[in-house]
N, C-alpha and C. Protein backbone atom coordinates (compact mmCIF):
# COMPACT_ATOMS: atom_id res chain seq x y z
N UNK A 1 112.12 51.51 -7.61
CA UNK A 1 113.06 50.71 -6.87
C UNK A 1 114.09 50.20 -7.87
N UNK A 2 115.52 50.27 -7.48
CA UNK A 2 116.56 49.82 -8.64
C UNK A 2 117.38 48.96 -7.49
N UNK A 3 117.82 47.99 -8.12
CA UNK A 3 118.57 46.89 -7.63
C UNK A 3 119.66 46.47 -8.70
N UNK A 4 121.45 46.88 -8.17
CA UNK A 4 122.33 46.82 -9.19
C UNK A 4 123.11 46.37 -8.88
N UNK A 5 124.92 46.31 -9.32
CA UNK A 5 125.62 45.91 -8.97
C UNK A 5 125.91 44.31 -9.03
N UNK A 6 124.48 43.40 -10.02
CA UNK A 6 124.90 42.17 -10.39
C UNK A 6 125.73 42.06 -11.68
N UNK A 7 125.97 41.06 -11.87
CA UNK A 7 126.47 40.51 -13.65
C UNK A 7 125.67 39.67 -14.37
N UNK A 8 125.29 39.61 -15.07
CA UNK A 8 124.34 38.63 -15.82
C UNK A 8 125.04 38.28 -16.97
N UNK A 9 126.33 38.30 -17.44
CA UNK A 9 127.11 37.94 -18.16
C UNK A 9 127.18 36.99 -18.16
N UNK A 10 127.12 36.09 -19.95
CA UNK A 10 127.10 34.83 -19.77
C UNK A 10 125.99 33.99 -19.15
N UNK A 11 125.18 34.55 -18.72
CA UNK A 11 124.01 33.70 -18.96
C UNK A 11 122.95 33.42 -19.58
N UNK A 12 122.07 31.92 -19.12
CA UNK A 12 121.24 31.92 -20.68
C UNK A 12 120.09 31.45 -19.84
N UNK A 13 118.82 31.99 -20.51
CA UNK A 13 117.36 31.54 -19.97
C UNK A 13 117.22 31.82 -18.95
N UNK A 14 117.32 33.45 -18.88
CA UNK A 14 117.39 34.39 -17.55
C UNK A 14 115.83 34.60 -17.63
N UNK A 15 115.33 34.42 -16.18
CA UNK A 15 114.01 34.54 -15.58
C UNK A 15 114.01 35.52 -14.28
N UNK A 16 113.09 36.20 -14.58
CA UNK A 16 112.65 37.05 -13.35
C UNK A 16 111.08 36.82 -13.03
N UNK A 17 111.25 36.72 -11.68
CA UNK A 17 110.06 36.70 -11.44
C UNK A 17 109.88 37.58 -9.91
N UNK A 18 108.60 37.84 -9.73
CA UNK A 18 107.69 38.68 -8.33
C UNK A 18 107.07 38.32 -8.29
N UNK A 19 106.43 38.70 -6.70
CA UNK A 19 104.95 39.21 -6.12
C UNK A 19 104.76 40.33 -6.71
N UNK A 20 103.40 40.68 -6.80
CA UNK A 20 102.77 41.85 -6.95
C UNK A 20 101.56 42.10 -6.19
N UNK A 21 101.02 42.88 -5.65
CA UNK A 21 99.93 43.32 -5.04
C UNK A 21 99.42 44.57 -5.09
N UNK A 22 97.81 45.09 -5.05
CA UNK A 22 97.52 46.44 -5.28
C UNK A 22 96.76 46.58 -3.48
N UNK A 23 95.99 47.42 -3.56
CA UNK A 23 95.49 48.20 -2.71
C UNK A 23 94.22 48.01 -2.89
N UNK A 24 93.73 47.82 -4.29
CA UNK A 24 92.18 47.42 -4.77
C UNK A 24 92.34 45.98 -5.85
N UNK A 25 91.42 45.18 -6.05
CA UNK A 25 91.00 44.55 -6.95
C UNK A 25 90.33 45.15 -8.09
N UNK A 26 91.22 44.35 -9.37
CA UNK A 26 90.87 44.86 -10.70
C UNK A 26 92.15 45.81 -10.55
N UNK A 27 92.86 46.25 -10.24
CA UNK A 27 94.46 46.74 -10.91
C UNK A 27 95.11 45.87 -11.70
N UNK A 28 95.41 46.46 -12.45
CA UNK A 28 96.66 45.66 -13.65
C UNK A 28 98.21 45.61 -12.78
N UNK A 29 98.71 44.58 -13.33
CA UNK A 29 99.71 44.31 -13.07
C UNK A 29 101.13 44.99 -13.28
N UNK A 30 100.77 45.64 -14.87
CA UNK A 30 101.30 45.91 -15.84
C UNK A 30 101.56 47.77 -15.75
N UNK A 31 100.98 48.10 -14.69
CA UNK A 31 100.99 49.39 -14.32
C UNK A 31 102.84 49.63 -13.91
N UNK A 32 103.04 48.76 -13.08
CA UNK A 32 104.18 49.29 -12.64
C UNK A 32 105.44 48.70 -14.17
N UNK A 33 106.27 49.40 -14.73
CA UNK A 33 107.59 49.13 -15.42
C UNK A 33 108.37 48.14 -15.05
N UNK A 34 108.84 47.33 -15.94
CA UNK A 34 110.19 46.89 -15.47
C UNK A 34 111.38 47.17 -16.32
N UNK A 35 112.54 47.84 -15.87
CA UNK A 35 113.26 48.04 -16.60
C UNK A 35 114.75 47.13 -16.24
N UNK A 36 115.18 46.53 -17.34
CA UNK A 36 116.08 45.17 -17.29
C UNK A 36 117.57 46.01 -17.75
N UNK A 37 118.01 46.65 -16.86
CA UNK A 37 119.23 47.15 -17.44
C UNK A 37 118.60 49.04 -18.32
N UNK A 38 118.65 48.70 -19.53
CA UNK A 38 117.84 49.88 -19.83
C UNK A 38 117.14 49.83 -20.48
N UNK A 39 116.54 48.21 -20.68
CA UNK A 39 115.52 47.75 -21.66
C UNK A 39 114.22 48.10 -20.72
N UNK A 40 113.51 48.26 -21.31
CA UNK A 40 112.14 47.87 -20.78
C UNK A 40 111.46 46.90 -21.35
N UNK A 41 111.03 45.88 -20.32
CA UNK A 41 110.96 44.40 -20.42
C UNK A 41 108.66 44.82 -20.55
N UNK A 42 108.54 44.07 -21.36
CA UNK A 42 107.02 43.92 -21.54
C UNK A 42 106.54 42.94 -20.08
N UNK A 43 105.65 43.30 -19.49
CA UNK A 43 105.08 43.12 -18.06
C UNK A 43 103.53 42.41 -19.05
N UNK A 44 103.13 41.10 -19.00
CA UNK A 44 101.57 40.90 -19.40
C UNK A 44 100.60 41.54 -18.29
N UNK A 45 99.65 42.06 -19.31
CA UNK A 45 98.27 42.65 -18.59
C UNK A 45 97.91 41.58 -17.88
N UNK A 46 96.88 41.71 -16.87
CA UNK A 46 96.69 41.11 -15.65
C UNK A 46 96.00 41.36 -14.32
N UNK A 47 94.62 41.20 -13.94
CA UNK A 47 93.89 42.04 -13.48
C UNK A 47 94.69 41.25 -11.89
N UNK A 48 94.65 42.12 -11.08
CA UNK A 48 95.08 41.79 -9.77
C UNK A 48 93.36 40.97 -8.86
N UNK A 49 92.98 40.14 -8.58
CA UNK A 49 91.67 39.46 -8.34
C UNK A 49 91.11 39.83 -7.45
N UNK A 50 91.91 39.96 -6.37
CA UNK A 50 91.62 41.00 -4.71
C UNK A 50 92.51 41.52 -3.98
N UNK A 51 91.98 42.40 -3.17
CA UNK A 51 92.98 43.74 -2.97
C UNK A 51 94.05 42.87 -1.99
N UNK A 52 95.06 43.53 -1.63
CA UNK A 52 96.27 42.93 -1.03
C UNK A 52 96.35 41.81 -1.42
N UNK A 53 96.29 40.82 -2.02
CA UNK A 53 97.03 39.35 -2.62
C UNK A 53 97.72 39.72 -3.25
N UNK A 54 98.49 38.55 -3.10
CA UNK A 54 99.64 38.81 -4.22
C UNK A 54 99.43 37.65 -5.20
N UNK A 55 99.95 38.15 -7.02
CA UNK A 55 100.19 37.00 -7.33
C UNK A 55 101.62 37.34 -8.35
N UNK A 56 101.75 36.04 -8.47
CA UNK A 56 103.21 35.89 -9.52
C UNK A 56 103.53 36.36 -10.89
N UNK A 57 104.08 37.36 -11.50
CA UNK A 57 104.38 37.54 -12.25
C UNK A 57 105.66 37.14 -13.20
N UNK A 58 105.90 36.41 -14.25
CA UNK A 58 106.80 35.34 -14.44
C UNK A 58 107.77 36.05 -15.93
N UNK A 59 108.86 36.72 -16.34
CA UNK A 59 109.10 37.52 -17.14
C UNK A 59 110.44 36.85 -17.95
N UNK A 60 110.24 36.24 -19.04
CA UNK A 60 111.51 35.15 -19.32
C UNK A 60 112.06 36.01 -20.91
N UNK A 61 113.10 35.71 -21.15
CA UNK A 61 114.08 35.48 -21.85
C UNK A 61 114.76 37.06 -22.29
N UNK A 62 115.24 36.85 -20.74
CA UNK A 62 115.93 38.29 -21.02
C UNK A 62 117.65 37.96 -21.09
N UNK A 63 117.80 39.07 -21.89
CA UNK A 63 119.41 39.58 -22.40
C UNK A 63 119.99 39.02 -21.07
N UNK A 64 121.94 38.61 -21.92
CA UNK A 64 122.64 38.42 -20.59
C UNK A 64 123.21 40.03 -20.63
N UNK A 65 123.91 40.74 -19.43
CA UNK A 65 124.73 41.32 -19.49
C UNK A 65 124.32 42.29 -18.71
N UNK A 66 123.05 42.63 -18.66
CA UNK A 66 122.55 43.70 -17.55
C UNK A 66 123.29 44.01 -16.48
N UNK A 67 122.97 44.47 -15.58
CA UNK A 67 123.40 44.85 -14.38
C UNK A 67 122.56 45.46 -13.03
N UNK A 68 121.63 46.08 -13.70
CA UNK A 68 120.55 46.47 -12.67
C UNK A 68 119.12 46.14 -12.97
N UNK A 69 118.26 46.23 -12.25
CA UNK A 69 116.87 45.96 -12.43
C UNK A 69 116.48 47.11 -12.12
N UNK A 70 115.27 47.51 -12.41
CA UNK A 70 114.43 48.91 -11.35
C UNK A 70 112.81 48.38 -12.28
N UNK A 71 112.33 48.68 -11.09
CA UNK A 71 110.60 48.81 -11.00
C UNK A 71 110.13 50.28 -11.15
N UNK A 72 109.50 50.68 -11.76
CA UNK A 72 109.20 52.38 -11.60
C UNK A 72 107.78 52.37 -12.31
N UNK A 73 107.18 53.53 -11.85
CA UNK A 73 105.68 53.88 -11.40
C UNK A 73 105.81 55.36 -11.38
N UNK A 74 104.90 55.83 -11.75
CA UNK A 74 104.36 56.90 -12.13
C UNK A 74 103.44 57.55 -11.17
N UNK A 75 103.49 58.59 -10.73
CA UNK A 75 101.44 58.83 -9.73
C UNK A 75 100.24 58.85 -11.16
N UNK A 76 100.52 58.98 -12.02
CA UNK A 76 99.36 58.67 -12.95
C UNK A 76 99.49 57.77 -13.70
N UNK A 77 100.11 56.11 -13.13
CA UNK A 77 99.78 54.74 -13.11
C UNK A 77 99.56 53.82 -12.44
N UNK A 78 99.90 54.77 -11.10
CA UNK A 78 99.96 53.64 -10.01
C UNK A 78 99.03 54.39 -9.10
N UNK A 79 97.87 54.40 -9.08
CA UNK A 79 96.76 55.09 -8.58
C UNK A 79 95.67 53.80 -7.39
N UNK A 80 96.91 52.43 -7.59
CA UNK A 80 96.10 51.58 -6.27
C UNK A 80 96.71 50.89 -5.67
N UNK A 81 98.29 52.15 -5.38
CA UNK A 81 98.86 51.47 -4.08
C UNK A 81 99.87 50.04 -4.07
N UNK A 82 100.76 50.13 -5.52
CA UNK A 82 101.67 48.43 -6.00
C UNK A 82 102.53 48.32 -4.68
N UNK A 83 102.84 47.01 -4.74
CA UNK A 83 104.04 46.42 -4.11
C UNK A 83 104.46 45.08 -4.36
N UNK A 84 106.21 45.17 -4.27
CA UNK A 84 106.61 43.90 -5.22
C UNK A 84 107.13 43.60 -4.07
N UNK A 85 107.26 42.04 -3.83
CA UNK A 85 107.60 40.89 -3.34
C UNK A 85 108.33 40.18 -3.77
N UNK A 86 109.28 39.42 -3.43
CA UNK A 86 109.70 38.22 -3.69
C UNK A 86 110.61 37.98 -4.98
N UNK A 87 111.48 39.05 -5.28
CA UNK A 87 112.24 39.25 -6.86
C UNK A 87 112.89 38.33 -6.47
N UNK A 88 112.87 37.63 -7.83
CA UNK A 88 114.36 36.26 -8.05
C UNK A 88 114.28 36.37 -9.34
N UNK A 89 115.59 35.99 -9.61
CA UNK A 89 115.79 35.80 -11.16
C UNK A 89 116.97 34.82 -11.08
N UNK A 90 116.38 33.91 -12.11
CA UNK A 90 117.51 33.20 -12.16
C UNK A 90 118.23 32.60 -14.02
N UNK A 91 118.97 32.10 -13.76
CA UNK A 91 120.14 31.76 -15.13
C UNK A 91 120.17 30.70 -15.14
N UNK A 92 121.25 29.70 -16.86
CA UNK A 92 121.82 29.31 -16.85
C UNK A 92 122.91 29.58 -17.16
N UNK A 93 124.22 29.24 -16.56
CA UNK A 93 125.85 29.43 -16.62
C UNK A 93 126.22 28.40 -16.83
């Protein structure tokens, strides 16, 4: 999933955060990528506790200047079914 067309120029103590949820309990969190523009942003390991819950994943001090986000997954990482919820990210300007 890619989401583009923002500016992040000029800002400071940029936070992203999601839902995440698997299909089973005991999935990592960390399965699915995040890529911040064309960085790839480090995701902490994180066992998912039970199947369909979601919980929050909290990803701070990213670069200003980006422009797109994307989530991406693999079929030989994502073998229990991810889904993200609830993207916000926010700045200071």
């Amino acid at each position: 999933m890619k989401i583009e067309g923002f500016d992040a120029t000029g800002y400071t103590s940029l936070t992203l955060s999601y839902s995440i949820t698997a299909n089973s309990a005991g999935a990592d969190q960390n399965a699915i990528t995040v890529l911040w523009g064309d960085e790839e942003i480090t995701v902490p390991s994180a066992s998912i506790s039970a199947s369909n819950t979601y919980q929050t994943v909290e990803l701070t001090g990213l670069s200003a200047g980006a422009t797109s986000l994307s989530f991406v997954s693999s079929s030989s990482t994502n073998t229990a079914g991810y889904r993200i919820d609830n993207i916000k990210l926010v700045g200071i300007k």
